[in-house]
Protein backbone atom coordinates (compact mmCIF):
# COMPACT_ATOMS: atom_id res chain seq x y z
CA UNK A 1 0.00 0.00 0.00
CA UNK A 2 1.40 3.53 -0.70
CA UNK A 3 -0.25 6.56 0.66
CA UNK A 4 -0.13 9.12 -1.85
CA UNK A 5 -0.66 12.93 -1.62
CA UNK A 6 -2.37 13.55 -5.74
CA UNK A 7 -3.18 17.08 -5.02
CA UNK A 8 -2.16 19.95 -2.59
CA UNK A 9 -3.87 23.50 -3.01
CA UNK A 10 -2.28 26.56 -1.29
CA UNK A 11 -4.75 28.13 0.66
CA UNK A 12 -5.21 31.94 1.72
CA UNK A 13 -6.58 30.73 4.81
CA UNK A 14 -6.59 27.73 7.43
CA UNK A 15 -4.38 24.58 6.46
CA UNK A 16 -3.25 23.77 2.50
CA UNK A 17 -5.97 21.87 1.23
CA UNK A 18 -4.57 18.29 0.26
CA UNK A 19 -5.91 15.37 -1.94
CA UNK A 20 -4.84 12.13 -0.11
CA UNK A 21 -5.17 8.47 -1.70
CA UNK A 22 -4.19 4.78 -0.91
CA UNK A 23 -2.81 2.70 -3.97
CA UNK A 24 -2.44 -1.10 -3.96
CA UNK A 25 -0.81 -3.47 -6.24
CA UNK A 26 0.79 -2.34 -9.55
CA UNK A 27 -0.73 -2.92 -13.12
CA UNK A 28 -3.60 -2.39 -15.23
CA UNK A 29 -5.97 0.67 -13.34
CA UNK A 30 -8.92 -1.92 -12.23
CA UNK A 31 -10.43 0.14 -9.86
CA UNK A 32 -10.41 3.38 -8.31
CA UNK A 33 -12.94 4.18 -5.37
CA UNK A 34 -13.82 7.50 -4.50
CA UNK A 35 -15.91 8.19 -0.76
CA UNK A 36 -16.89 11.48 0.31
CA UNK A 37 -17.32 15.11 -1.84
CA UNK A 38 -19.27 16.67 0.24
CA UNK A 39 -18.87 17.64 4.14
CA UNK A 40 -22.01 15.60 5.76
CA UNK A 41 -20.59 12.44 3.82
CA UNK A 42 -18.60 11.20 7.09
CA UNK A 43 -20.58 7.12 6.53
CA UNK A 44 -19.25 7.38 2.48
CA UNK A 45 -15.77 8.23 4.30
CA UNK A 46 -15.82 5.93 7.08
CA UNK A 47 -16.95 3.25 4.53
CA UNK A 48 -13.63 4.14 2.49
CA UNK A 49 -11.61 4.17 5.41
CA UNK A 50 -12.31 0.59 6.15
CA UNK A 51 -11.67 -0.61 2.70
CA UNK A 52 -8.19 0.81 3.07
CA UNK A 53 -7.97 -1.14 6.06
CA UNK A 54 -9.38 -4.25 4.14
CA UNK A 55 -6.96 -3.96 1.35
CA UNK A 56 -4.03 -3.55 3.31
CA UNK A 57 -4.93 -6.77 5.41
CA UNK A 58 -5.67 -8.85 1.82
CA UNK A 59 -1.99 -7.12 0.65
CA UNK A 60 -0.09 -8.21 3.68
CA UNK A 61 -1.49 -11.79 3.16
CA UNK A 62 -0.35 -11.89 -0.77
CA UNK A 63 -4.19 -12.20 -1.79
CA UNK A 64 -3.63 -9.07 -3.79
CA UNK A 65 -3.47 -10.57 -7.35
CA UNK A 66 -0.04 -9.24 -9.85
CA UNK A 67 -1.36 -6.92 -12.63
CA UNK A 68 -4.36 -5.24 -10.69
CA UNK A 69 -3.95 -1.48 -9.56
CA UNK A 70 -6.60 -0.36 -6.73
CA UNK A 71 -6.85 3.18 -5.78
CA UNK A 72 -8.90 4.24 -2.75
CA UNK A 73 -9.72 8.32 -2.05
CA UNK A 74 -11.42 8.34 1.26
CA UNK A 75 -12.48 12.15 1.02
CA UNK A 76 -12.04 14.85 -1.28
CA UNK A 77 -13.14 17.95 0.50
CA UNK A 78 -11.93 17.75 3.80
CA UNK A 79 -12.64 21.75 3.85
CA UNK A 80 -16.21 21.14 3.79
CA UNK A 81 -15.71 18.10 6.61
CA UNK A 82 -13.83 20.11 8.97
CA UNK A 83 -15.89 23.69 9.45
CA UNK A 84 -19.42 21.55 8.95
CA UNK A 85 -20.61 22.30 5.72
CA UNK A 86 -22.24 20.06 2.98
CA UNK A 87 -20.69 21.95 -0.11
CA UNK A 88 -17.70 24.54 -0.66
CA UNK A 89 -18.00 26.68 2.57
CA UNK A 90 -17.33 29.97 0.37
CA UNK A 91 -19.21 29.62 -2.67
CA UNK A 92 -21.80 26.61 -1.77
CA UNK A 93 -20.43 25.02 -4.66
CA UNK A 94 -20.41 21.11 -4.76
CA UNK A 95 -17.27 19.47 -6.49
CA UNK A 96 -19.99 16.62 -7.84
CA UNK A 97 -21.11 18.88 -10.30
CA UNK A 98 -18.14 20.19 -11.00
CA UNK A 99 -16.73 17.51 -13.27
CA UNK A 100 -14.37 16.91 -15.59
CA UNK A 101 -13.32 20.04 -14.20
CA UNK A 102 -10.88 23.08 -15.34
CA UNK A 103 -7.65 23.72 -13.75
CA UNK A 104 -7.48 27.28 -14.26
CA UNK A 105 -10.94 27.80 -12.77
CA UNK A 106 -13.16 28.47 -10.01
CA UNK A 107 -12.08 26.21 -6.49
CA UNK A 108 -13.85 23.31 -6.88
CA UNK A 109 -13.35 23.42 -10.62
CA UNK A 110 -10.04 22.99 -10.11
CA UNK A 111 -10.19 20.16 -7.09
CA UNK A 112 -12.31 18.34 -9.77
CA UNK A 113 -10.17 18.56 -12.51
CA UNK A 114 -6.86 17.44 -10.18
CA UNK A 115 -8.99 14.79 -8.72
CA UNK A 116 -10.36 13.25 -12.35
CA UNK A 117 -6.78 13.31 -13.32
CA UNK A 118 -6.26 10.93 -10.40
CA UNK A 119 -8.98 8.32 -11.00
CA UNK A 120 -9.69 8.76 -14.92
CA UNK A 121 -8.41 5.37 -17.17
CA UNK A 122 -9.87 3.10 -14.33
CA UNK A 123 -11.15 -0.13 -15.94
CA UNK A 124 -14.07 0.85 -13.38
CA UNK A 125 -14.92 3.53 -10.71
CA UNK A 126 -16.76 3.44 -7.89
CA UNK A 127 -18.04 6.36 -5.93
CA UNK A 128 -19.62 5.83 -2.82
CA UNK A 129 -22.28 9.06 -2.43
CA UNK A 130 -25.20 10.87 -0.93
CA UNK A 131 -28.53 11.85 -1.83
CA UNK A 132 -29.74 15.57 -2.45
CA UNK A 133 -32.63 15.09 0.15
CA UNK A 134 -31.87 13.48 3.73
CA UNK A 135 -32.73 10.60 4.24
CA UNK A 136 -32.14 6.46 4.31
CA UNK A 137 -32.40 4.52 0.63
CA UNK A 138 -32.39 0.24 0.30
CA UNK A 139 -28.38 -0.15 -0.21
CA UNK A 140 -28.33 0.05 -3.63
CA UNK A 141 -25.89 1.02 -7.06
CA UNK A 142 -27.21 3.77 -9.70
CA UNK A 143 -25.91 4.12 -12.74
CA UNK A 144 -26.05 7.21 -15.54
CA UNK A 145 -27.42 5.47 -19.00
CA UNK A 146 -24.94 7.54 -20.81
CA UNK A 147 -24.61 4.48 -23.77
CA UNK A 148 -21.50 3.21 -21.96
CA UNK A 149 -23.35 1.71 -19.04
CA UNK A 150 -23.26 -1.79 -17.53
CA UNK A 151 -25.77 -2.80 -15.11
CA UNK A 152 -24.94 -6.46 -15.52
CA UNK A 153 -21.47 -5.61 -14.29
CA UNK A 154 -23.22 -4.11 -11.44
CA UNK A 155 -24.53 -7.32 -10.31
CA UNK A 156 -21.00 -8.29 -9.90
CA UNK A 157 -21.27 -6.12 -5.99
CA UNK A 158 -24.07 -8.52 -4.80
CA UNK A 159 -26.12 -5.95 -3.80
CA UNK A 160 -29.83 -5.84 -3.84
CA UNK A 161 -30.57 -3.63 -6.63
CA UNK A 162 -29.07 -1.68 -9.75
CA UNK A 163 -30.78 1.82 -10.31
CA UNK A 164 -30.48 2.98 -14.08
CA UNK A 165 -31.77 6.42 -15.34
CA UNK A 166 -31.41 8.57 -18.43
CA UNK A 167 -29.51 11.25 -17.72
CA UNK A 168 -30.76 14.83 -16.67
CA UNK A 169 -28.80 18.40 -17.80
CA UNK A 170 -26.68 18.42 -14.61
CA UNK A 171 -25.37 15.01 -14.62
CA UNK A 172 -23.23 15.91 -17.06
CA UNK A 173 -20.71 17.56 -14.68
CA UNK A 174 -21.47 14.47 -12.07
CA UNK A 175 -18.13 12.34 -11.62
CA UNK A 176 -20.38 9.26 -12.63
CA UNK A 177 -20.94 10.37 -16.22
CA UNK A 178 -17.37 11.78 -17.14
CA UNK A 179 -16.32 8.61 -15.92
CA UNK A 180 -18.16 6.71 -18.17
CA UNK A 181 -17.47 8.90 -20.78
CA UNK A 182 -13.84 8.20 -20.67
CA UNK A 183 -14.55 5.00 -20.79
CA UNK A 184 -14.85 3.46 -17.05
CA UNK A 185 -17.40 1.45 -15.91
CA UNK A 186 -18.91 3.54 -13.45
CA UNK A 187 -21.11 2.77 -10.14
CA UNK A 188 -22.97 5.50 -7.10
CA UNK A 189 -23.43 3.14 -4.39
CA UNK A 190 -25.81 4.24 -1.67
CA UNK A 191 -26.41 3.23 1.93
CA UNK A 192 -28.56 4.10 4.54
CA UNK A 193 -26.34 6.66 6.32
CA UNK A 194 -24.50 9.70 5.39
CA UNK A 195 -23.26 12.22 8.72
CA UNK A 196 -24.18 9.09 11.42
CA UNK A 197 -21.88 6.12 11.54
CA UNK A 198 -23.49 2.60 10.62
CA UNK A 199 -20.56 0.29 11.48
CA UNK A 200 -23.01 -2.66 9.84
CA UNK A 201 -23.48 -0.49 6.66
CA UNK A 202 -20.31 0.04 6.10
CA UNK A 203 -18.84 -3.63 6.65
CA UNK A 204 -22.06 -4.29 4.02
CA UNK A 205 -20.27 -1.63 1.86
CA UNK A 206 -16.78 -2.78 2.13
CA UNK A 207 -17.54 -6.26 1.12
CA UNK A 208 -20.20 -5.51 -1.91
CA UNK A 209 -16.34 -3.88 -3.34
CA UNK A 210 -14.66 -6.49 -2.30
CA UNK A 211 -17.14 -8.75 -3.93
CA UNK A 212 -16.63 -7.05 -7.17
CA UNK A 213 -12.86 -7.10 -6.70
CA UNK A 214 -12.94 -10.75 -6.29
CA UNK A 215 -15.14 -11.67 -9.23
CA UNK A 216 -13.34 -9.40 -11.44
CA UNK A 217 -9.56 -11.32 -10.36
CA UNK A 218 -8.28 -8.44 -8.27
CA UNK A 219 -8.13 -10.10 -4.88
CA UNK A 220 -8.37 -13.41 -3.50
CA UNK A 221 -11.58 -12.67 -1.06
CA UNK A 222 -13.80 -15.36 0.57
CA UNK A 223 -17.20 -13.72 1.25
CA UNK A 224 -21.09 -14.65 1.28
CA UNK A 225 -22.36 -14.53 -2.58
CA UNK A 226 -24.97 -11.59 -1.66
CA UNK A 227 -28.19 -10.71 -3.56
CA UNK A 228 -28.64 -11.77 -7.00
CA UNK A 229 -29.78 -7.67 -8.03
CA UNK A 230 -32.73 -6.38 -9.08
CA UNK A 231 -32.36 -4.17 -12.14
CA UNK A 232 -35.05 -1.65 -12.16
CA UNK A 233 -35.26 2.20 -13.31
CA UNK A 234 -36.08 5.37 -11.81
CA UNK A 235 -38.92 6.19 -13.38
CA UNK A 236 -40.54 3.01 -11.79
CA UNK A 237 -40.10 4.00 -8.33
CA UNK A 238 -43.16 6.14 -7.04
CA UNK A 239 -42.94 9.80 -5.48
CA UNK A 240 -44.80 10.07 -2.22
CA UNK A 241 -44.56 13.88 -1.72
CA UNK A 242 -45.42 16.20 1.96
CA UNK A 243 -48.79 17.41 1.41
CA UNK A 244 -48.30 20.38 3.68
CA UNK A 245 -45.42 21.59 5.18
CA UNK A 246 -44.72 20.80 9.03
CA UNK A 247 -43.11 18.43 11.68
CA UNK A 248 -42.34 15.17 9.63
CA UNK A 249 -42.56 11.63 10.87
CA UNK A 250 -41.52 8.78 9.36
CA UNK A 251 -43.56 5.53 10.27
CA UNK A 252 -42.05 3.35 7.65
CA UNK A 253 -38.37 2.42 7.39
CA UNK A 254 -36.50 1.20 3.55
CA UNK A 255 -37.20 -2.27 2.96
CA UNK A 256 -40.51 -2.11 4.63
CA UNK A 257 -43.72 -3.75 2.52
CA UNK A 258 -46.83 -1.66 2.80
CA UNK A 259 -49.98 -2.50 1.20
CA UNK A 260 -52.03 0.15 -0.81
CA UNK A 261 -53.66 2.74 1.50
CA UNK A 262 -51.17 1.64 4.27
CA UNK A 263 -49.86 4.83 7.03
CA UNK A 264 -46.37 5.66 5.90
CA UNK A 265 -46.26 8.49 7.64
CA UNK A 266 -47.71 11.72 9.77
CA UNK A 267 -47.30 15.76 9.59
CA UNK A 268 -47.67 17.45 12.42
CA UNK A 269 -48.68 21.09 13.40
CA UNK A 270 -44.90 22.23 14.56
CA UNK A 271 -47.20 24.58 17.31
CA UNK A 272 -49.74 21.58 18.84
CA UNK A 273 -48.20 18.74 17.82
CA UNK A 274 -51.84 17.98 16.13
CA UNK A 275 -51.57 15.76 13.50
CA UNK A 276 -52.66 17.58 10.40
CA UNK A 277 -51.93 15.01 6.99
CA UNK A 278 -51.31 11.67 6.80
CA UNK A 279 -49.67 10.02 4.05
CA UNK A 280 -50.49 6.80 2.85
CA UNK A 281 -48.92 4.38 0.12
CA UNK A 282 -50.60 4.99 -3.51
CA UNK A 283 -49.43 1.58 -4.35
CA UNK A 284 -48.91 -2.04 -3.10
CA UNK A 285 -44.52 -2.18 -3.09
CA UNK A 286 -41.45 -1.75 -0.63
CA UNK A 287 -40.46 1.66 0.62
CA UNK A 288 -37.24 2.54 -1.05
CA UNK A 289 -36.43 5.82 0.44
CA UNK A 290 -37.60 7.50 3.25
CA UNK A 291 -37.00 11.20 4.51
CA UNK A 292 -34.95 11.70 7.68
CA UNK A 293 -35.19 15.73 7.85
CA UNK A 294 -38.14 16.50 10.63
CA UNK A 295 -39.28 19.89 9.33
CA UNK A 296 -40.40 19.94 5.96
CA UNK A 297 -41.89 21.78 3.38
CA UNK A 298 -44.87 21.53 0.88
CA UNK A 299 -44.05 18.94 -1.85
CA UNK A 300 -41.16 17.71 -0.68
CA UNK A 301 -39.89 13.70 -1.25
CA UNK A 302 -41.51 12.42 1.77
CA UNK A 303 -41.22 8.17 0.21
CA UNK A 304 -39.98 6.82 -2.75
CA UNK A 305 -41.78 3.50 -3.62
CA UNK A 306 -40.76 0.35 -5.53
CA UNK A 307 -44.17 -0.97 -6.71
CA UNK A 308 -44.95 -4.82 -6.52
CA UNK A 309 -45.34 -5.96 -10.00
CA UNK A 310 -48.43 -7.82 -10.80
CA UNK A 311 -48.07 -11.66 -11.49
CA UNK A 312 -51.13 -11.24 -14.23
């Protein structure tokens, strides 16, 4: 294992800001594995953190197969980490939609581009990331259809499901697509944490890589098979959006099977405590996401459903 400093930024303030990764083995690029962008992402960098520790064990044993290079980048704003903030504390800028970047731009322009340099010409990349809204998803991979994609390669993590969906305007500048524009297989994986520690989640995390790792001849690594995934798309999970705005709570957690009509969930006057809306499930299906943040606003993702599919 080599611990590598790939980028160092003078700063006019605090600390130099510094790009730190972990390489093992020597070879063809297999995989490169990036965790955290953004500040709140402390379960994507924990996650990493314990894949280094993984690797180093499966290196010292000599279960690291010859030809296979592995890079691991636990964070890449550690700015953002250390004062508290989800995006670039002085612009609210977030590196993930920065991408491939432009080294004589704007701050995170630049951390993008140095940091695309670093894990660009991977046979595949892995990013392990957050959603937009809080809350917990089913651990699962998404993957841009950008033409390139390979959800059956997916299935190679053993996890229990593959999101695809077409791409939108901004995905464009997401690390995801410009990887798979330059020709890496490329994989978000999601778990049900981001700024609290899951020590089960991450082990869950660690080995789906590991998984891949070993069915792709990169490691020698005895683990349970895992799920055989579910490919399905985004526009087949169902929005289940806040009627009103108000105190939010959650009655249903990911995985959970509700029956149409079933209580997912109650708003509450933030004054009396009253309950004011309930929200029920439009559909028969397993909750797939469901909001964390307590006060919420009108229209906003409350559930995201995977609907059962009919067997007529």
């Amino acid at each position: 294992m080599k611990h590598e400093i790939l980028y160092t930024m003078k700063m006019p303030y605090r600390q130099d800001f510094v790009l730190e990764g972990f390489r093992f083995g020597e070879g063809e690029k297999t995989c490169a594995v990036v965790g955290s962008m953004r500040g709140d992402e402390i379960q994507q960098m924990y996650a990493c953190a314990c894949l280094v520790r993984a690797l180093t064990e499966i290196e010292e044993r000599g279960n690291l197969l010859p030809g296979h290079e592995i890079l691991v980048i636990p964070c890449a704003n550690t700015f953002s980490m250390n004062v508290g903030k989800r995006f670039w504390p002085m612009d609210n800028t977030d590196i993930n939609r920065m991408f491939p970047g432009y080294d004589l731009g704007e701050t995170t322009q630049r951390i993008a581009a140095d940091l695309f340099e670093a894990v660009k010409g991977y046979r595949c990349g892995v990013h392990l990331t957050s959603f937009y809204l809080p809350g917990k998803f089913v651990p699962h991979a998404r993957i841009i259809n950008t033409g390139y994609q390979s959800p059956t390669l997916g299935s190679l993590f053993g996890i229990p499901y593959i999101v695809t969906r077409d791409p939108k305007p901004f995905d464009t500048t997401t690390l995801n697509y410009n990887w798979q524009i330059w020709d890496s297989c490329a994989f978000n994986l999601y778990t049900q944490s981001t700024s609290q520690l899951d020590e089960k989640e991450a082990m869950n995390t660690v080995d789906a890589v590991l998984r891949y790792l070993s069915r792709t001849g990169a490691v020698k690594y005895h683990c349970y098979s895992g799920y055989l995934s579910t490919v399905i798309k985004e526009e087949d999970l169902i929005n289940v959006l806040m009627p009103t705005g108000g105190i939010f709570k959650a009655l249903k957690s990911p995985g959970a099977e509700v029956q149409n009509g079933e209580l997912l969930g109650v708003l509450l006057d933030p004054f009396t405590a009253k309950i004011i809306q309930e929200l029920h499930a439009p559909n028969d299906g397993m909750v797939f996401f469901a909001m964390e943040k307590p006060l919420v606003l009108e229209h906003e993702i409350a559930f995201k459903l995977l609907p059962r599919r009919s067997n007529s």
